[in-house]
N, C-alpha and C. Protein backbone atom coordinates (compact mmCIF):
# COMPACT_ATOMS: atom_id res chain seq x y z
N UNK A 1 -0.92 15.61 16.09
CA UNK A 1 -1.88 15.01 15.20
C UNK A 1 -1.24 14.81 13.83
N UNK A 2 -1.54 13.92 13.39
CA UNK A 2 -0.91 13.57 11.77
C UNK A 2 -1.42 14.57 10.68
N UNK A 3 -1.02 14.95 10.01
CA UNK A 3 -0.82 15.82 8.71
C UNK A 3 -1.16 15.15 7.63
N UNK A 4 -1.40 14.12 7.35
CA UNK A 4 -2.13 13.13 5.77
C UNK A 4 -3.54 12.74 6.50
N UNK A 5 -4.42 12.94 5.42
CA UNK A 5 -5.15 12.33 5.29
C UNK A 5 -6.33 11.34 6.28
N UNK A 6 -5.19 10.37 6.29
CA UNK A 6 -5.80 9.66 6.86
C UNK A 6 -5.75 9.12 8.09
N UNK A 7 -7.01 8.92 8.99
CA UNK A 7 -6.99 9.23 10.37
C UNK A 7 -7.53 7.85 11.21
N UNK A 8 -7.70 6.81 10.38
CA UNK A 8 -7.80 5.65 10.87
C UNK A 8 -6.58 5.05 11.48
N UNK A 9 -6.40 4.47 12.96
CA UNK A 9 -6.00 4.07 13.61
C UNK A 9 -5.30 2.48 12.76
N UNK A 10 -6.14 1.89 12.86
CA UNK A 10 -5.98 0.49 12.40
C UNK A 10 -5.06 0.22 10.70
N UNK A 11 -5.98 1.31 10.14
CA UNK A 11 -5.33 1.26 8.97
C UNK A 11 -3.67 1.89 8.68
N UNK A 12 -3.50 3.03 9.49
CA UNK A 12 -2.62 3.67 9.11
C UNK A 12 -1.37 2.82 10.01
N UNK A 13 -1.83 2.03 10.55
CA UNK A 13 -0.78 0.84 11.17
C UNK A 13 -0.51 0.13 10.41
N UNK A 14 -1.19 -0.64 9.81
CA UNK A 14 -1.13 -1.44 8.29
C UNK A 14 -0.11 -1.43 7.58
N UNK A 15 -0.95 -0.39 7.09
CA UNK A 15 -0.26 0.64 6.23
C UNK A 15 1.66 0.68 6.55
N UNK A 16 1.84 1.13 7.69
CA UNK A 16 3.20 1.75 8.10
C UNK A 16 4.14 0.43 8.26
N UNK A 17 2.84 -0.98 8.51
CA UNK A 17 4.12 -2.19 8.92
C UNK A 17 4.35 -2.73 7.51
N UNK A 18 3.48 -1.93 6.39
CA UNK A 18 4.22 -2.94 4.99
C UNK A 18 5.49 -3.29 4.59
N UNK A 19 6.24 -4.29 3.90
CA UNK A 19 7.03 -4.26 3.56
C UNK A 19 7.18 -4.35 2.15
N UNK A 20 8.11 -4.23 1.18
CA UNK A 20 7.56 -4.68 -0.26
C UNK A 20 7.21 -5.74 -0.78
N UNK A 21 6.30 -5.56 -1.40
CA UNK A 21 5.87 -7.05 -1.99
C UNK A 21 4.50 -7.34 -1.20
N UNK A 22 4.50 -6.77 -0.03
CA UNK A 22 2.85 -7.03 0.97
C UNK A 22 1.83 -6.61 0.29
N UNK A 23 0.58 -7.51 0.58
CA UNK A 23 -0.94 -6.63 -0.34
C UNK A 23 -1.46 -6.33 0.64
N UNK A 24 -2.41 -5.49 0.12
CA UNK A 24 -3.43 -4.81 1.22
C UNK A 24 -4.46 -4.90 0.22
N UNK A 25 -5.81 -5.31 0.86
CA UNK A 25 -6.84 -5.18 0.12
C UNK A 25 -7.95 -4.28 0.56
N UNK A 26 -8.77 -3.89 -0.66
CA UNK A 26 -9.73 -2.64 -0.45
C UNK A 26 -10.82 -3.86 -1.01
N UNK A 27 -11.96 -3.90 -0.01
CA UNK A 27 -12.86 -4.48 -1.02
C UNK A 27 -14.42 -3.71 -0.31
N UNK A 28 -15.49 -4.48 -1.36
CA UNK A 28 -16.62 -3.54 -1.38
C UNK A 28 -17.34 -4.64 -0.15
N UNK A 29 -18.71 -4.05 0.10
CA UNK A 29 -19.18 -4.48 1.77
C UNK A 29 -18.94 -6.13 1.61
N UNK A 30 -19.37 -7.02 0.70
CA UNK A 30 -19.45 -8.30 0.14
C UNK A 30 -18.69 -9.54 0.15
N UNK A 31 -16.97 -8.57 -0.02
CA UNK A 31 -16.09 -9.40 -0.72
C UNK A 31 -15.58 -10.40 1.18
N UNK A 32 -15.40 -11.61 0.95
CA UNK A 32 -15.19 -12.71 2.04
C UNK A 32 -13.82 -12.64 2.62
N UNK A 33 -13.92 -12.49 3.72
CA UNK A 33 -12.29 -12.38 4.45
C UNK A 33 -11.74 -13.68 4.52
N UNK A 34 -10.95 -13.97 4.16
CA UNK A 34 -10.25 -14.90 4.67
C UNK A 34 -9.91 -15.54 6.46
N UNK A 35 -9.79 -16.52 7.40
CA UNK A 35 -9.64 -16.80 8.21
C UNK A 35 -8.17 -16.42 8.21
N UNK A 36 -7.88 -15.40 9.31
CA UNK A 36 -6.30 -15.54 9.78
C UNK A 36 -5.99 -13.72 9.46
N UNK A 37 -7.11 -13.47 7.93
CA UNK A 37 -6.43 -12.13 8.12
C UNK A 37 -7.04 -10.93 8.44
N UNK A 38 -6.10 -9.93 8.64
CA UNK A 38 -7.00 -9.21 9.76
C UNK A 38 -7.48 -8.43 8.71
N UNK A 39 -9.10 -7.59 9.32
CA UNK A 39 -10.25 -7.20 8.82
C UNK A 39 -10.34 -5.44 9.26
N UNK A 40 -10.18 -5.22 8.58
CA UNK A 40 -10.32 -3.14 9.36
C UNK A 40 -11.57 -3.10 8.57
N UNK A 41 -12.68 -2.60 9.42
CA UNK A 41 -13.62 -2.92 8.57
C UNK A 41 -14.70 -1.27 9.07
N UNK A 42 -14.54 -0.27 7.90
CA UNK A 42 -14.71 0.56 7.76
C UNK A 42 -16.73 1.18 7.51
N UNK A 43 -17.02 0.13 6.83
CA UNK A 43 -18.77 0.47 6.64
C UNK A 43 -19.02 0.32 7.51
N UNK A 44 -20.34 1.47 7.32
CA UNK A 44 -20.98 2.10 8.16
C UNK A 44 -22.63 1.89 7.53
N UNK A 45 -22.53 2.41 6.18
CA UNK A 45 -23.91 1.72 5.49
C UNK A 45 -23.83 1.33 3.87
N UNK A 46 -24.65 0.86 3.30
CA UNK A 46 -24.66 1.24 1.62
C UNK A 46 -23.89 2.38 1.11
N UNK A 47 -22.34 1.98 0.59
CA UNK A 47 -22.38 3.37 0.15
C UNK A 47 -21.11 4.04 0.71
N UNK A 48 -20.92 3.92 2.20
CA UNK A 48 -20.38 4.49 3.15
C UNK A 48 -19.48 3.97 3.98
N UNK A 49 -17.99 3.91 4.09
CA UNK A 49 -17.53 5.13 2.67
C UNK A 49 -17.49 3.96 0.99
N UNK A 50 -17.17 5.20 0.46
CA UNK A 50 -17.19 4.04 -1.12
C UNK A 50 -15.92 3.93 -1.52
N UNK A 51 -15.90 2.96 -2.46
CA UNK A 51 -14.50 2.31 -2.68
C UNK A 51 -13.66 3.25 -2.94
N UNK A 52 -13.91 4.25 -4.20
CA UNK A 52 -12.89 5.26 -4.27
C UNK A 52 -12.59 6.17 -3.34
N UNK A 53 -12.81 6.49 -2.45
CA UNK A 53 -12.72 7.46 -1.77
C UNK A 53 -11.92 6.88 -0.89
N UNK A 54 -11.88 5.33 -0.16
CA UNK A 54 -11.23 4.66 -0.03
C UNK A 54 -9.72 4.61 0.06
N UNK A 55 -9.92 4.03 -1.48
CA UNK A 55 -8.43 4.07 -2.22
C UNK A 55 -8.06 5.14 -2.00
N UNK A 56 -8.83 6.16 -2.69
CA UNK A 56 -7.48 7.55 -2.92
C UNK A 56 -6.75 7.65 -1.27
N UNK A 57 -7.64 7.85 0.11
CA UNK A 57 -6.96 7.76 1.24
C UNK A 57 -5.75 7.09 1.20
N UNK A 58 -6.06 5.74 1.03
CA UNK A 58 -5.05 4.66 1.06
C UNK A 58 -4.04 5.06 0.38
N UNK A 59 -3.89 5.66 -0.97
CA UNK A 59 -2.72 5.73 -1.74
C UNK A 59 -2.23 6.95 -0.98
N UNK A 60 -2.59 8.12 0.09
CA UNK A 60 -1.99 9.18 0.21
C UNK A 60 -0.91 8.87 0.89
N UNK A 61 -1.04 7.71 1.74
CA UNK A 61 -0.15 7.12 2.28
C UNK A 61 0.93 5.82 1.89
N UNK A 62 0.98 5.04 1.07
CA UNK A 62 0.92 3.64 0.66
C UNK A 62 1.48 3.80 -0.56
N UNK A 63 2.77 3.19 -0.58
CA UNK A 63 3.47 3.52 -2.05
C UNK A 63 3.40 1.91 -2.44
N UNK A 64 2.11 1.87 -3.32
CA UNK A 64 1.58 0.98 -4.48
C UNK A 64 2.50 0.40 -6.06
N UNK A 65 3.20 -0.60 -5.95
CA UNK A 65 4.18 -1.41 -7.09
C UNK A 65 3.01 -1.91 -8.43
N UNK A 66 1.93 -2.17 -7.57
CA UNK A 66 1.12 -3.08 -8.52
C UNK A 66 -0.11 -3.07 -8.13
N UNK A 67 -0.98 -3.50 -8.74
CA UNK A 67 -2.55 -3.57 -8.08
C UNK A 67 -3.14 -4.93 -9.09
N UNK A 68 -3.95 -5.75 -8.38
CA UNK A 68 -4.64 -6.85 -9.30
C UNK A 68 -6.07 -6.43 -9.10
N UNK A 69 -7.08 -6.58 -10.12
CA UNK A 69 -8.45 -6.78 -10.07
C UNK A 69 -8.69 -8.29 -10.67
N UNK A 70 -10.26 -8.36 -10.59
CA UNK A 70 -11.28 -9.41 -11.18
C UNK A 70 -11.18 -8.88 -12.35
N UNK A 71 -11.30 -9.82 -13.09
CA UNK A 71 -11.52 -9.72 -13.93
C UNK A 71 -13.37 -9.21 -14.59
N UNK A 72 -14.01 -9.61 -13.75
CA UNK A 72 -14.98 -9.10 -13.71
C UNK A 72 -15.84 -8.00 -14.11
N UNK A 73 -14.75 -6.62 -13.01
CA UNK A 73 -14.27 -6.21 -13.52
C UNK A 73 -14.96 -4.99 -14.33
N UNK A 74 -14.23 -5.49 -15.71
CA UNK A 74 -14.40 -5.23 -16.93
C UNK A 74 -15.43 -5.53 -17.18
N UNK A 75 -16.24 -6.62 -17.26
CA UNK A 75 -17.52 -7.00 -17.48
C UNK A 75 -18.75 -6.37 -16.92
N UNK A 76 -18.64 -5.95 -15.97
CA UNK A 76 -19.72 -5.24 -15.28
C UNK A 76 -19.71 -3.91 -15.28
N UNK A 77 -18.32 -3.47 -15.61
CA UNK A 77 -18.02 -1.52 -15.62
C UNK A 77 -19.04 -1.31 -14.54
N UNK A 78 -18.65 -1.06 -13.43
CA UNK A 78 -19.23 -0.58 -12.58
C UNK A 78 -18.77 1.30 -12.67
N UNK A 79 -19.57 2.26 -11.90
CA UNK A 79 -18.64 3.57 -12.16
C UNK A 79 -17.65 3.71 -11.64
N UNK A 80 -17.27 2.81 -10.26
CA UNK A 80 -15.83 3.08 -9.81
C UNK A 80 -14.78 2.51 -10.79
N UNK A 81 -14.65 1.82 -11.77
CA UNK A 81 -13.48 1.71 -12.77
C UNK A 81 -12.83 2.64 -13.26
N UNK A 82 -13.98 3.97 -14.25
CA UNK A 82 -13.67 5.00 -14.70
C UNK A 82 -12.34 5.13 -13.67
N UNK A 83 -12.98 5.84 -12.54
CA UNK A 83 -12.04 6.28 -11.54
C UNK A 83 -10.60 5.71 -11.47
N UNK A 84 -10.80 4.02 -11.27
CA UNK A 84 -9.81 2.77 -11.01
C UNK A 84 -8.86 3.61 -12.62
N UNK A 85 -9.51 3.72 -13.73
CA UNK A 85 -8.72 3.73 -14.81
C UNK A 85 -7.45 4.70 -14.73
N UNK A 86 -8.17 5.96 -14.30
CA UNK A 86 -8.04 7.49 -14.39
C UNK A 86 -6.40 7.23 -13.27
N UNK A 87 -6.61 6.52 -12.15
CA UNK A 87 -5.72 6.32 -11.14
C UNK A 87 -4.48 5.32 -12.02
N UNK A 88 -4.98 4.80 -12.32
CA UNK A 88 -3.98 4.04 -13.12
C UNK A 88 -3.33 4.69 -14.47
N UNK A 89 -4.37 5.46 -15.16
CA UNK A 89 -3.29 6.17 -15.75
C UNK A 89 -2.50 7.20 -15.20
N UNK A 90 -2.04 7.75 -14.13
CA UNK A 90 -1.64 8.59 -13.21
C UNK A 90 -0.60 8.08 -12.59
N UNK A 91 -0.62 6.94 -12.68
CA UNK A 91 0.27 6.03 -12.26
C UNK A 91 0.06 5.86 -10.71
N UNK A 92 -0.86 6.22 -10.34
CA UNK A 92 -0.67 6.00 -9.05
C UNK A 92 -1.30 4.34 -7.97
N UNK A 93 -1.17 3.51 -9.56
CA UNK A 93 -1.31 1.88 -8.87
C UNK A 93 -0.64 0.63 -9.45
N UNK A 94 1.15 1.45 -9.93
CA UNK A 94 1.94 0.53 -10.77
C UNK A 94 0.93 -0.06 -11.58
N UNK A 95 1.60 -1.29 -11.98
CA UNK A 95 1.17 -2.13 -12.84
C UNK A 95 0.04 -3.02 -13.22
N UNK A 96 -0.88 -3.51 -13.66
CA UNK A 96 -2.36 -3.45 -13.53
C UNK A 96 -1.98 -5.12 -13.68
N UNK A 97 -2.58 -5.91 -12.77
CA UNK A 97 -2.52 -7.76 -13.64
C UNK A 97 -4.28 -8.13 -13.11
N UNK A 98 -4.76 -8.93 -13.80
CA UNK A 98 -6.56 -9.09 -13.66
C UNK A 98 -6.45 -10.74 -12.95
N UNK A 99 -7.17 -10.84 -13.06
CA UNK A 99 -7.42 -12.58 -12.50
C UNK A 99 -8.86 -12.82 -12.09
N UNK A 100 -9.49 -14.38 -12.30
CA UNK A 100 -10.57 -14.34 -11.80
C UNK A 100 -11.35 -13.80 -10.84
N UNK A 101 -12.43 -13.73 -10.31
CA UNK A 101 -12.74 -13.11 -9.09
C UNK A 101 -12.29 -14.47 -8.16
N UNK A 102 -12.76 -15.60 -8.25
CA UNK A 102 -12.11 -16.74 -7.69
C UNK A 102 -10.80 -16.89 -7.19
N UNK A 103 -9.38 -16.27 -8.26
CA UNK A 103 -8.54 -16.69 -7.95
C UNK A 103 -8.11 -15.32 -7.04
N UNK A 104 -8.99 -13.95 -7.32
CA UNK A 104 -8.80 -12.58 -6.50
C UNK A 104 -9.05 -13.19 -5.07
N UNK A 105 -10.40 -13.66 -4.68
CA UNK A 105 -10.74 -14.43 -3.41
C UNK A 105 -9.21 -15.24 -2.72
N UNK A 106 -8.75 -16.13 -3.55
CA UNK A 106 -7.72 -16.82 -3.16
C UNK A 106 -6.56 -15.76 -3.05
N UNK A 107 -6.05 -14.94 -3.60
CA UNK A 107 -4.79 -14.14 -3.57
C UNK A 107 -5.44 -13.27 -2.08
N UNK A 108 -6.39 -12.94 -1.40
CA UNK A 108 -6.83 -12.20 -0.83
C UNK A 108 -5.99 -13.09 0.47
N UNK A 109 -5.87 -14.09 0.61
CA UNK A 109 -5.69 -15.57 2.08
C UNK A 109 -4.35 -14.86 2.46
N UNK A 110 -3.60 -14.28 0.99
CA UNK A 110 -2.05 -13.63 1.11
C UNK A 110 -1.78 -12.01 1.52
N UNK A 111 -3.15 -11.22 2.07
CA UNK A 111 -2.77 -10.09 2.48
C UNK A 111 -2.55 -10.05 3.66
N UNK A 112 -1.96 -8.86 3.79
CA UNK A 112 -1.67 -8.25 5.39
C UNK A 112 -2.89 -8.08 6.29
N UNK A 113 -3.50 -7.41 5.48
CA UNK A 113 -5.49 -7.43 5.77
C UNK A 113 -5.79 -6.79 4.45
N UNK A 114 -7.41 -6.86 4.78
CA UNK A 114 -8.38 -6.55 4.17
C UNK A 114 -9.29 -5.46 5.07
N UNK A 115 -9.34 -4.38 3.79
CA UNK A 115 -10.23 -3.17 4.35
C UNK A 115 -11.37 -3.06 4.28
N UNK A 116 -12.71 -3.57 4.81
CA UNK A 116 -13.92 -3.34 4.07
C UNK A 116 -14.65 -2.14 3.59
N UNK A 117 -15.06 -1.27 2.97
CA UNK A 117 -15.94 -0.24 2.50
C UNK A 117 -17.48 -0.93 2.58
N UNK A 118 -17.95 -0.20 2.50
CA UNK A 118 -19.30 0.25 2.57
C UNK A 118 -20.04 -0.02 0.94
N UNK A 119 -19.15 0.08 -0.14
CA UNK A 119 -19.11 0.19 -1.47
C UNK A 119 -19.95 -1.28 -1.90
N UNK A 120 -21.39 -1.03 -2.83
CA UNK A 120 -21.82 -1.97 -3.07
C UNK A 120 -22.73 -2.36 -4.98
N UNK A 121 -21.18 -1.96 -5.37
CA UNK A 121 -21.10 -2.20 -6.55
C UNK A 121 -20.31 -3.18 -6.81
N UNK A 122 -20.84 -4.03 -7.93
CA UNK A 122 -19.93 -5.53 -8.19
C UNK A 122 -18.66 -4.89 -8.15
N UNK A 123 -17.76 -6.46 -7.48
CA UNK A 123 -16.39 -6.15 -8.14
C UNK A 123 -15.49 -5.33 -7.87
N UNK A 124 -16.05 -4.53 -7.27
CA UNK A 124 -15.29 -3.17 -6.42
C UNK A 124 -14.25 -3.76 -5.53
N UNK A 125 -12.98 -4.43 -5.91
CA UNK A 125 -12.13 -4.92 -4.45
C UNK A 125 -10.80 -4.41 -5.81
N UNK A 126 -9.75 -4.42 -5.12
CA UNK A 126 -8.15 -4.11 -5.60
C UNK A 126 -7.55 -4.82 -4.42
N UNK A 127 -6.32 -5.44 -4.75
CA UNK A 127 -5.26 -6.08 -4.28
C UNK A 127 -4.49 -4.74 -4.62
N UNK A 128 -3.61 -3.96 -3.17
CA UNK A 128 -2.38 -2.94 -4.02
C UNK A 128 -1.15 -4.00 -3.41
N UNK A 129 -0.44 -3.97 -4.26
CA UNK A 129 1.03 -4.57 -3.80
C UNK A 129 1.95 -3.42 -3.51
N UNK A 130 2.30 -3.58 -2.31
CA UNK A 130 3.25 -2.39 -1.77
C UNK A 130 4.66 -2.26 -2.42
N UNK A 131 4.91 -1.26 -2.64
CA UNK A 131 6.57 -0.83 -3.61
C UNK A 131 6.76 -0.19 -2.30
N UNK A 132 8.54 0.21 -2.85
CA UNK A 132 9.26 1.38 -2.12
C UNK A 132 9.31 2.21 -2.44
N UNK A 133 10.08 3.03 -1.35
CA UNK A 133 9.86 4.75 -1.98
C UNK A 133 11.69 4.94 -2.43
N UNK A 134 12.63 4.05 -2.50
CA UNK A 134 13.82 4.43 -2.86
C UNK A 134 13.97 3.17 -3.76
């Protein structure tokens, strides 16, 4: 049995075929998949699981170069930001770049997949761009 975390099948495949430079997206129940990419799709209800709890899984595994949000965002401060902030100052989501929610939708066509949560607070999605570990 695996020793991290995380115990999703689908994801932790993902996860393991990244290469650098690949995104993986976390988004909340809402955010629109793209045609073509694949969908691990985790909710269960309102809520469940929620975005952060999410992420932190994801990063136990997933060595993160960069991360993009909406810009949004900012505008709505939802409570998962605090969190989003706290992780980012920790460094544990490289480099921060924002972009519309529009053009987030469009950068989304370019992941490996998309994870859905349960999470149903605006805005709640991250693009992580995968780094290396050497």
């Amino acid at each position: 049995m695996k020793k991290t975390p995380l115990l999703n099948i689908a994801l932790s495949r993902v996860i393991a075929s990244l290469g650098h430079g690949d995104i993986l997206v976390i988004g909340d129940a809402g955010l629109p998949v793209p045609p073509g990419v694949e969908l691990i799709d985790l909710a269960l209800t309102q809520g469940i699981p929620d975005f952060i709890s999410t992420l932190r899984i994801v990063l136990s595994e997933m060595q993160v170069e960069s991360h993009v949000l909406a810009n949004e965002i900012l505008l709505k401060q939802p409570t998962a930001l605090a969190q989003l902030n706290t992780l980012a100052d920790q460094a544990a989501l490289g480099e921060r770049h924002l972009l519309s929610h529009d053009e987030f939708k469009q950068l989304s066509r370019k992941a490996r997949a998309v994870v859905r949560t349960g999470e149903c607070q605006p805005y709640c999605n991250i693009a992580l761009v995968s780094g290396v570990t050497f």
